[in-house]
Protein backbone atom coordinates (compact mmCIF):
# COMPACT_ATOMS: atom_id res chain seq x y z
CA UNK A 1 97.50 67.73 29.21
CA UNK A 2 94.74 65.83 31.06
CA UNK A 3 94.29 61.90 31.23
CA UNK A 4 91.08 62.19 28.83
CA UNK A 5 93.12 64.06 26.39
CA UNK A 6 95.89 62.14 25.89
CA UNK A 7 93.72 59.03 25.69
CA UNK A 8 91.94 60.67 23.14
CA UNK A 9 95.42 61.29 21.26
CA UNK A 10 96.32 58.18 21.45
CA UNK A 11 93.29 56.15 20.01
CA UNK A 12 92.95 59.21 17.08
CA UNK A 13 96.71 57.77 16.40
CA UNK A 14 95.75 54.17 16.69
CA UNK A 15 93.08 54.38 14.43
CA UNK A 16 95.06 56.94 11.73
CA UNK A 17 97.94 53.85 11.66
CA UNK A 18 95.21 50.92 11.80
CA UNK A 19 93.98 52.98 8.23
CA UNK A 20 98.03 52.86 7.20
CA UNK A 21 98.08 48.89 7.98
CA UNK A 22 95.13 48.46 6.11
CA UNK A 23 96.96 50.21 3.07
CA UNK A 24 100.20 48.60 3.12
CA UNK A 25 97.90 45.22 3.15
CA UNK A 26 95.99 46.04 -0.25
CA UNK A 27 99.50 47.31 -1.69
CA UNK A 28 100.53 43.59 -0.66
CA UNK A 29 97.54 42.46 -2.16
CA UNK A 30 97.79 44.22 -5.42
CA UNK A 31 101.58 43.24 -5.69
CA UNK A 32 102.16 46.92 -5.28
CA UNK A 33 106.09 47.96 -6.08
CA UNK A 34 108.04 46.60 -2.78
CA UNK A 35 110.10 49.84 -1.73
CA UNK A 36 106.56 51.63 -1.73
CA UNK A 37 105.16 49.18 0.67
CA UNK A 38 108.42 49.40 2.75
CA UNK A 39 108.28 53.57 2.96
CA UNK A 40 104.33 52.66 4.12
CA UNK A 41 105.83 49.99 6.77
CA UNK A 42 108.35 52.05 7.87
CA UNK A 43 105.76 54.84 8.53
CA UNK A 44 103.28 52.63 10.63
CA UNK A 45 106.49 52.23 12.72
CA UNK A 46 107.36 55.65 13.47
CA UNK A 47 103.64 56.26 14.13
CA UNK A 48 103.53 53.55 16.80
CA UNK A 49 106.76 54.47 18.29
CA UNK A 50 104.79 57.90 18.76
CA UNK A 51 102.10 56.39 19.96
CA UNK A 52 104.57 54.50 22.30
CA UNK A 53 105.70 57.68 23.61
CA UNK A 54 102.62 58.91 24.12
CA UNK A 55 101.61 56.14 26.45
CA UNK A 56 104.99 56.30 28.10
CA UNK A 57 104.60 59.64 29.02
CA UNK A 58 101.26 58.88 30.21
CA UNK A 59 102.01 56.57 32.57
CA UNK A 60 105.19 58.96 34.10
CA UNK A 61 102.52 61.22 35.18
CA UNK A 62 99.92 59.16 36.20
CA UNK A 63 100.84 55.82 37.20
CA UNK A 64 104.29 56.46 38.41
CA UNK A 65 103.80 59.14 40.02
CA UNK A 66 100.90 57.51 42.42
CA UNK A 67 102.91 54.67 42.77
CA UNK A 68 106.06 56.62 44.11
CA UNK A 69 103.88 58.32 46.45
CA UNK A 70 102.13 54.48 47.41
CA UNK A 71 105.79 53.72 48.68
CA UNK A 72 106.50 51.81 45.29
CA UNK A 73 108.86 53.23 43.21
CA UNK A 74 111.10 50.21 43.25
CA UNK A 75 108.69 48.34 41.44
CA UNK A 76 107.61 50.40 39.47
CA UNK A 77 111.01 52.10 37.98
CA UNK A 78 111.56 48.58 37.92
CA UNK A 79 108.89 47.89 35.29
CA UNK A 80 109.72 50.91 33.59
CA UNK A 81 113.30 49.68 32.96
CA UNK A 82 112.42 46.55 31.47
CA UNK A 83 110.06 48.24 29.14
CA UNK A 84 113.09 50.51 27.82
CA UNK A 85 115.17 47.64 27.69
CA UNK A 86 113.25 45.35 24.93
CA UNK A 87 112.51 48.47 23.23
CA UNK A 88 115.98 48.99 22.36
CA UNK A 89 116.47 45.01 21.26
């Protein structure tokens, strides 16, 4: 998969969950029954943990890599780490 295409991924997924926010907001709104609005939550979630991924994996092949072959792959596994870390907080 190309750069272009994954960005395009991405931002189709952004906008699908922004549409899912914007949901769970007029269930709020409406005083909607709570454990609905929590399965609709729990969903916008999962989809940005996806879209996490997909930016993740990104930025392995792209960014990493050229920064590896820049000398720099201290700093940058570095970054990387830290990144995995506070995602698993």
């Amino acid at each position: 998969m190309n750069k272009q295409t994954d960005k395009s991924s991405i931002i189709n997924r952004l906008k699908i969950t922004e549409g899912h926010l914007k949901k769970v907001r007029a269930m709020v709104e409406k005083d909607s029954y709570c454990i609905d609005i929590l399965h609709q939550s729990q969903a916008i979630e999962a989809a940005l943990k996806e879209i996490d991924s997909l930016i993740l994996h990104n930025h392995l092949n792209t960014c990493v890599i050229s920064a590896i072959k820049k000398g720099n792959s201290r700093e940058v596994i570095g970054e990387v780490m830290a990144v995995f870390k506070r995602s698993r907080k």
